[in-house]
Protein backbone atom coordinates (compact mmCIF):
# COMPACT_ATOMS: atom_id res chain seq x y z
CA UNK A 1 0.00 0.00 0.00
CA UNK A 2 1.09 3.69 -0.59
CA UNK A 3 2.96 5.39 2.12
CA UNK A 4 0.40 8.04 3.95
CA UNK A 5 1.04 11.82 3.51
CA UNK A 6 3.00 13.68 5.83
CA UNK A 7 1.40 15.99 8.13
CA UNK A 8 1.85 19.37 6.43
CA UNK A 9 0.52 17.67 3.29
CA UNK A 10 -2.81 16.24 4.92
CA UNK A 11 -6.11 17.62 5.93
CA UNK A 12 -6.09 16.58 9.59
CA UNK A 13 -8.82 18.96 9.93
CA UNK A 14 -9.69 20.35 13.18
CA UNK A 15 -13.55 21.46 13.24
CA UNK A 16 -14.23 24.89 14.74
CA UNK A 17 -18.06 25.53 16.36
CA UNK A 18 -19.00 29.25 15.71
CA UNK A 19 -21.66 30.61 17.62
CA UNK A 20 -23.50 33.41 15.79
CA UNK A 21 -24.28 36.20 18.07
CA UNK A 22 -27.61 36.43 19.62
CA UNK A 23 -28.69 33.02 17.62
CA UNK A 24 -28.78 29.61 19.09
CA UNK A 25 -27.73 27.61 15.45
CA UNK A 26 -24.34 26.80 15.23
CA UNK A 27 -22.22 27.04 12.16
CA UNK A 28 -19.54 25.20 11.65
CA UNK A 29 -16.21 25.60 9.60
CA UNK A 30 -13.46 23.79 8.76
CA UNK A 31 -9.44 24.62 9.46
CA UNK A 32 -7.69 23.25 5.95
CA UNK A 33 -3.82 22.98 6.77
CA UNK A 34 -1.60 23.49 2.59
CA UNK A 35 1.27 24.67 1.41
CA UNK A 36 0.82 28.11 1.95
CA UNK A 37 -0.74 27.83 5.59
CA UNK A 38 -3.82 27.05 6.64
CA UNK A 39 -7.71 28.26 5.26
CA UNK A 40 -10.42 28.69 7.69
CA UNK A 41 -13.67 27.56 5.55
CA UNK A 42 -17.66 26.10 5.57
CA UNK A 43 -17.88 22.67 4.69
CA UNK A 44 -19.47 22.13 1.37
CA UNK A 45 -18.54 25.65 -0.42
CA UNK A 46 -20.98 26.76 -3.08
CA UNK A 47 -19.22 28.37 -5.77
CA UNK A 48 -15.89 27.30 -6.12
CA UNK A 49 -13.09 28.62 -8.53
CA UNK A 50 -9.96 26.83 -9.48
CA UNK A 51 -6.90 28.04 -11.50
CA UNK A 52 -5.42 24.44 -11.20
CA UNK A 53 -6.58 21.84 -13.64
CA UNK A 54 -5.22 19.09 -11.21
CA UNK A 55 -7.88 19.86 -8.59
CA UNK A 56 -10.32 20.27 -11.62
CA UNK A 57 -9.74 16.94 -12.42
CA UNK A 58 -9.84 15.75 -8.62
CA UNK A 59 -12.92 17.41 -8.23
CA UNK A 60 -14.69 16.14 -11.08
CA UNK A 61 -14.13 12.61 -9.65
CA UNK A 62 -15.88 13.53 -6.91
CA UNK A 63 -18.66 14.85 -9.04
CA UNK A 64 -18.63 18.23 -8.01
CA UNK A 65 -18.58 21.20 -10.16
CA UNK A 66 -16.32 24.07 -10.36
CA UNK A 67 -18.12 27.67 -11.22
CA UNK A 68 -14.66 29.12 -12.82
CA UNK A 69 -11.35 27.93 -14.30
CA UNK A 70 -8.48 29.41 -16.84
CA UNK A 71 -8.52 29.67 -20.32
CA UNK A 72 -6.34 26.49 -21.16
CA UNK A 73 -6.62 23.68 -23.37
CA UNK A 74 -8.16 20.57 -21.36
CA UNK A 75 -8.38 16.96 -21.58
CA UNK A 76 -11.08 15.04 -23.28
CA UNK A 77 -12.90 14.48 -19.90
CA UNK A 78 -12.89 18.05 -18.83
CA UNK A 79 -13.76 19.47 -22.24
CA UNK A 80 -17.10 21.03 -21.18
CA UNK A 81 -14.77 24.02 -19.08
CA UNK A 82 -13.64 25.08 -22.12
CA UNK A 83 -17.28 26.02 -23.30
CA UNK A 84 -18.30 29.95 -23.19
CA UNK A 85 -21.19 29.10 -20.57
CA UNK A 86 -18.26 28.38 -17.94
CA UNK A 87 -16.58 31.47 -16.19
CA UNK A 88 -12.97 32.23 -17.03
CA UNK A 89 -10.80 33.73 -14.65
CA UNK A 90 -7.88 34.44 -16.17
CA UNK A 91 -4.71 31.92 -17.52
CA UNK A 92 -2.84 29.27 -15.65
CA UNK A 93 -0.50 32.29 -13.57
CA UNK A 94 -2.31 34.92 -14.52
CA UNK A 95 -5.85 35.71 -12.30
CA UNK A 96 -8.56 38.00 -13.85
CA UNK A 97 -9.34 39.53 -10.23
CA UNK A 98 -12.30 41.27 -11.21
CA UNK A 99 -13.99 38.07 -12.60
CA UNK A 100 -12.42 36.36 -9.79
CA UNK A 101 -14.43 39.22 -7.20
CA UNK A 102 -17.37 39.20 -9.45
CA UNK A 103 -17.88 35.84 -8.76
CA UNK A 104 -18.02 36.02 -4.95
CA UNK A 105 -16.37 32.59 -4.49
CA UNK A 106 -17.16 30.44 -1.22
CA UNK A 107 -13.60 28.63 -2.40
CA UNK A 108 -10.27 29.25 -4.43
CA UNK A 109 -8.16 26.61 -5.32
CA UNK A 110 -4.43 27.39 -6.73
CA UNK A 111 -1.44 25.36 -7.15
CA UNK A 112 2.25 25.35 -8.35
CA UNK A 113 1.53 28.07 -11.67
CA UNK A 114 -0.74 30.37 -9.47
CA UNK A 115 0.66 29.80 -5.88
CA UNK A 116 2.55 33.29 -6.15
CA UNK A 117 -0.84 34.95 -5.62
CA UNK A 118 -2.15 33.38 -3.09
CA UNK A 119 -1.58 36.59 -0.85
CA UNK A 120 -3.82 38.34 -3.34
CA UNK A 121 -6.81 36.05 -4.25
CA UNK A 122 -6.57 35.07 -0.76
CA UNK A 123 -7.75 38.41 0.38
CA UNK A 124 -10.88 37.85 -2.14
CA UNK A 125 -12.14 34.89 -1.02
CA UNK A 126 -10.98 31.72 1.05
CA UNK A 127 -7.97 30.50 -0.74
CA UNK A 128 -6.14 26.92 -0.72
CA UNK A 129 -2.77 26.16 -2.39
CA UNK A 130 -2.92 22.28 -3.30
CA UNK A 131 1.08 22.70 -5.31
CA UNK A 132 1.63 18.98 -5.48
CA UNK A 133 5.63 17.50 -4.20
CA UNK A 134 7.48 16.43 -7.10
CA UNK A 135 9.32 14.59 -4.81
CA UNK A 136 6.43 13.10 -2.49
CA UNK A 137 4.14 13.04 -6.05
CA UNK A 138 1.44 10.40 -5.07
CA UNK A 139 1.63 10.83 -1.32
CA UNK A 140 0.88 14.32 -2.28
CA UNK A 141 -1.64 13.31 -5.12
CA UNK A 142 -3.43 11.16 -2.09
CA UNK A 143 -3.33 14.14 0.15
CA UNK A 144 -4.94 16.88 -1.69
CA UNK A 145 -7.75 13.39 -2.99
CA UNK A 146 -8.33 13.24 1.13
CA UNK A 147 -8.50 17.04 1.43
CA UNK A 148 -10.95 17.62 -1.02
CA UNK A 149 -12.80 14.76 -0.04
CA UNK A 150 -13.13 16.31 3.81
CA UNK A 151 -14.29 20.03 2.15
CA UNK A 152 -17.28 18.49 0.23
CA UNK A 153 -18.18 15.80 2.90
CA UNK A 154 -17.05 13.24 0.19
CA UNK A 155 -14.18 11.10 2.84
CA UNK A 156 -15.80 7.70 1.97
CA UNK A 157 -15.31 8.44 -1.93
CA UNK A 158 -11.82 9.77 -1.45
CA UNK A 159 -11.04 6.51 0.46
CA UNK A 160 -12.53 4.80 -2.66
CA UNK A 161 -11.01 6.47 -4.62
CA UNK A 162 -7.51 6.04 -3.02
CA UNK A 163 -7.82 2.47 -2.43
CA UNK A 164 -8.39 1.86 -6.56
CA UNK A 165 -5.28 4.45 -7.37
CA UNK A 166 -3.09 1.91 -4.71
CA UNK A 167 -3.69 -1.04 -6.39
CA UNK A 168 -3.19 0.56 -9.20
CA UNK A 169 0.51 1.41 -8.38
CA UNK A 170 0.40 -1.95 -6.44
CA UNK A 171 0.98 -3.80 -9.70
CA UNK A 172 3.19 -0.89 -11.14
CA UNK A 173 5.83 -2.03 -8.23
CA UNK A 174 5.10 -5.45 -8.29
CA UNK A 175 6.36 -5.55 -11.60
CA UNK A 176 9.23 -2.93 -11.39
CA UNK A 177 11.62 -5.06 -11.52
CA UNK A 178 10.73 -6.58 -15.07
CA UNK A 179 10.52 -3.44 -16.89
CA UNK A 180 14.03 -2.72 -17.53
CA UNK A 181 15.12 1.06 -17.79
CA UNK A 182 13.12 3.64 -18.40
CA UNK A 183 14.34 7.09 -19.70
CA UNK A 184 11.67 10.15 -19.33
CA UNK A 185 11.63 12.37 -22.18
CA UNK A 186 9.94 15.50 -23.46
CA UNK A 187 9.58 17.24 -26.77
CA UNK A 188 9.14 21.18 -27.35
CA UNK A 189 9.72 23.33 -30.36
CA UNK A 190 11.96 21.09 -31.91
CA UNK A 191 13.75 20.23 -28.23
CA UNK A 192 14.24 17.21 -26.45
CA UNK A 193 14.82 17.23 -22.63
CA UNK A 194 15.30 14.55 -20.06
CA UNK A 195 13.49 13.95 -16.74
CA UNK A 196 15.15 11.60 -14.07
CA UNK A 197 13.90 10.94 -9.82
CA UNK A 198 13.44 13.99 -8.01
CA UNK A 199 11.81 15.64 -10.90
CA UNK A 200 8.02 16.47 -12.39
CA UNK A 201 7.80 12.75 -13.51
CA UNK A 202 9.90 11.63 -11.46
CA UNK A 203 7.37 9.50 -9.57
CA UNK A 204 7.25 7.20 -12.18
CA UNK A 205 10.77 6.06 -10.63
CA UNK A 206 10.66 7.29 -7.00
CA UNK A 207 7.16 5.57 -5.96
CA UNK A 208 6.97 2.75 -8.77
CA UNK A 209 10.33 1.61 -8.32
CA UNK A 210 10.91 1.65 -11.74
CA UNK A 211 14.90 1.82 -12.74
CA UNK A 212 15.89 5.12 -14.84
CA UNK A 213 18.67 5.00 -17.30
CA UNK A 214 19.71 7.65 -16.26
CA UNK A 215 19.87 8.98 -12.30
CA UNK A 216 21.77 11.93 -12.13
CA UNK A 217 19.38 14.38 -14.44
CA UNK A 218 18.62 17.90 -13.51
CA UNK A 219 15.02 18.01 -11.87
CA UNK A 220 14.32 21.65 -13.88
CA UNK A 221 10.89 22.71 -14.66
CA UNK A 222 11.15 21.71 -18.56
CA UNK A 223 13.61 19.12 -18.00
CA UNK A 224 17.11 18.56 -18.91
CA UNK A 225 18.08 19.60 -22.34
CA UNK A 226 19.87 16.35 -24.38
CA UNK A 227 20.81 15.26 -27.91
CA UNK A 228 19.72 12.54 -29.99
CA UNK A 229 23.43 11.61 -29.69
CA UNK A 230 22.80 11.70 -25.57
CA UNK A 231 19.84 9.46 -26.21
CA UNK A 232 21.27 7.28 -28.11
CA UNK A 233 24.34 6.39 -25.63
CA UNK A 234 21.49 6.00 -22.81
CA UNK A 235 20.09 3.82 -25.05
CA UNK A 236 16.95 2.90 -22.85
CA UNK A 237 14.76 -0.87 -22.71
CA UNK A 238 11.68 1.96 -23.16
CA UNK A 239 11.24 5.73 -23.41
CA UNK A 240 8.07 7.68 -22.14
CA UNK A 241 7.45 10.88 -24.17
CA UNK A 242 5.49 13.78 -23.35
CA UNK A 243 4.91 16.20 -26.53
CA UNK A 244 4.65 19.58 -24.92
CA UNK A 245 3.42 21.31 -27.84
CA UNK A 246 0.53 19.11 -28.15
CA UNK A 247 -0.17 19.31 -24.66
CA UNK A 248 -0.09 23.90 -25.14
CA UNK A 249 -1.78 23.94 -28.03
CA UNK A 250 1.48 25.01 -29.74
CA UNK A 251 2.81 24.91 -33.10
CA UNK A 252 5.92 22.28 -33.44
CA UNK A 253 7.20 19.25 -34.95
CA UNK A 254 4.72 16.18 -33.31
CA UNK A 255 6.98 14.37 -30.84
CA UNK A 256 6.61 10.66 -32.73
CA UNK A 257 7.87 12.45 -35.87
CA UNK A 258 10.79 14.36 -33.77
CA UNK A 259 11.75 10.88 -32.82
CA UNK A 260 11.91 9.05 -36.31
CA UNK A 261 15.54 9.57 -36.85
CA UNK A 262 18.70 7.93 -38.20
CA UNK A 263 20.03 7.89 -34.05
CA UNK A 264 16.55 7.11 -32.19
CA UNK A 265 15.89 4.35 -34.41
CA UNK A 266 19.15 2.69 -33.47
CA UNK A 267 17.85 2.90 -29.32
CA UNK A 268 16.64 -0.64 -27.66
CA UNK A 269 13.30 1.32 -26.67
CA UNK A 270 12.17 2.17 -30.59
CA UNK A 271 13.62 -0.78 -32.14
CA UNK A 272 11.50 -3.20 -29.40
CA UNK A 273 8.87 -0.59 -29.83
CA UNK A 274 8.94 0.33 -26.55
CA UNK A 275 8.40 4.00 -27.11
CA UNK A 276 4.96 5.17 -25.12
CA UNK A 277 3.67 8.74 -26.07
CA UNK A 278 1.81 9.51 -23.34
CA UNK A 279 -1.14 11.46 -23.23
CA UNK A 280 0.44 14.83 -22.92
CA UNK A 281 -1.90 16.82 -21.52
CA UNK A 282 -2.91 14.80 -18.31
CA UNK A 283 0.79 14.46 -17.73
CA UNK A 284 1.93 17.78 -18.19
CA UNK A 285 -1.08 20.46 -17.78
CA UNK A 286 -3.14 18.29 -14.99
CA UNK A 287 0.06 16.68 -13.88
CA UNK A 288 -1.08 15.23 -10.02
CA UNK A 289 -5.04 15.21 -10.57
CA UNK A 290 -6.27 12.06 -9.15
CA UNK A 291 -7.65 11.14 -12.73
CA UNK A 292 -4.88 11.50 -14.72
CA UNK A 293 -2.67 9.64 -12.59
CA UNK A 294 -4.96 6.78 -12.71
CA UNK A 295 -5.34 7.16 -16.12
CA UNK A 296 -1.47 7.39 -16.07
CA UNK A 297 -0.62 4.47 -13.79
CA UNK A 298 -3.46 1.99 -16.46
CA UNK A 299 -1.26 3.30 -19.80
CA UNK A 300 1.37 2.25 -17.85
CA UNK A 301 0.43 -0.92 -16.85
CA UNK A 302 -0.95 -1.81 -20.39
CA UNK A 303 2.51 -0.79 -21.91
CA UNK A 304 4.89 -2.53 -20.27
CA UNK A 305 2.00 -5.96 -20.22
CA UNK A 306 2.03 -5.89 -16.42
């Protein structure tokens, strides 16, 4: 089973009674510890905003509804937030405040891209920062799962939800040791860069036990730029690609034709056709949504025949 968050990470929520003056009815709120602090909040908010597509896509596992989200490009199952009838409030970093006001929200969720203002949407409305741990990724992924879970009176669901996600990764480890090496690579404008432990995919080594060919790779943001000559000498049992530019909506050269050349086509991973082009956007734009690492953790598991 998966090793339990650690305390900062979790909602070990402690349950405040608040007496309204001159009324006998209690109300009662809840104290949400994250990674900016902690957020004093009713159970069950109303309208609820989100600039992170990872808690987008936790939510909507839970069923629940989110009244406002960014303008960016979304995965087949969250499709309908793109449509006009759905508030916008801004991009990914970016906050449109005055939507964001207009919009009187009971809860705002942010997250790695729009943690830096926090201070000021928090002084709009109640304000949580659910920025998942690269290096903790699915403790962290089963965290903010329990979290939401406790703010919409949804904890049997979460567990649920958890407990399919675990034996999920359950047979991920089991077979670990069968796989071979596995180099992490992504594609952008043209650009290939490397991903090792420690870094924004790195969970697929440090919690799934899953050898890298390569350990000592920077853990930057975009990765770790490298050659075809570089990826060649690696020369990997499999490589998992994530095409940024399909996953942005930009303009570039498709990752699976990128790949297709003279050096690639000499690695273990292409000539075993071992090469998995994952689905970009869950993995990079709703990277640690409890959705798309399920969906993640079954592409996996139905690559490598585990």
């Amino acid at each position: 089973m998966l090793f339990r968050p650690h305390p900062v990470s979790r909602i070990a929520l402690g349950a405040a009674i608040l007496v309204a003056s001159g009324a006998a009815a209690l109300a009662q709120t809840i104290t949400v510890p994250h990674v900016q602090g902690e957020t004093v909040l009713a159970p069950n908010p109303e309208t609820v905003l989100t600039f992170d597509l990872a808690a987008l896509d936790t939510l909507t596992a839970f069923g629940i509804e989110a009244d406002g989200v960014p303008v960016i490009a979304m995965p087949d199952y969250l499709a309908r937030y793109a449509e006009a009838d759905v508030a916008k409030i801004g991009t990914l970093f970016e906050p449109d405040y005055e939507a964001v006001n207009a919009l009187q929200a009971d809860l705002v969720i942010v997250a790695a891209r729009s943690g830096p203002v926090y201070p000021q949407l928090s002084a709009i409305a109640p304000t949580i920062d659910l920025t998942v741990d690269w290096t903790n990724y699915l403790a962290t992924v089963i965290a903010n799962t329990e979290t939401l879970g406790t703010i919409f009176e949804k904890t049997a669901e979460a567990d649920a939800m958890i407990a399919t996600l675990e034996e999920r990764v359950d047979v991920l480890r089991a077979g670990a040791g069968s796989v071979g090496e596995v180099f992490i690579v992504m594609t952008s404008g043209g650009r290939v860069t490397a991903y090792g432990p420690g870094s924004r995919f790195g969970w697929v080594h440090d919690d799934l036990g899953i050898a890298p060919a390569i350990a000592d790779v920077e853990a930057a943001t975009h990765g770790e730029a490298i050659s075809f000559e570089f990826l060649l000498e690696t020369n990997p049992d499999w490589l998992i690609v994530i095409d940024r530019d399909a996953a942005t909506g930009e303009a570039g050269t498709a990752a699976a034709e990128l790949l297709d050349n003279e050096l690639v086509r000499q690695t273990t991973a292409w000539q075993e056709e071992r090469v998995i082009y994952v689905d970009p956007v869950s993995w990079y734009i709703v990277n640690g949504g409890y959705t798309a690492t399920l969906n993640a953790a079954n592409q996996l598991i139905e690559a490598f025949g585990l």
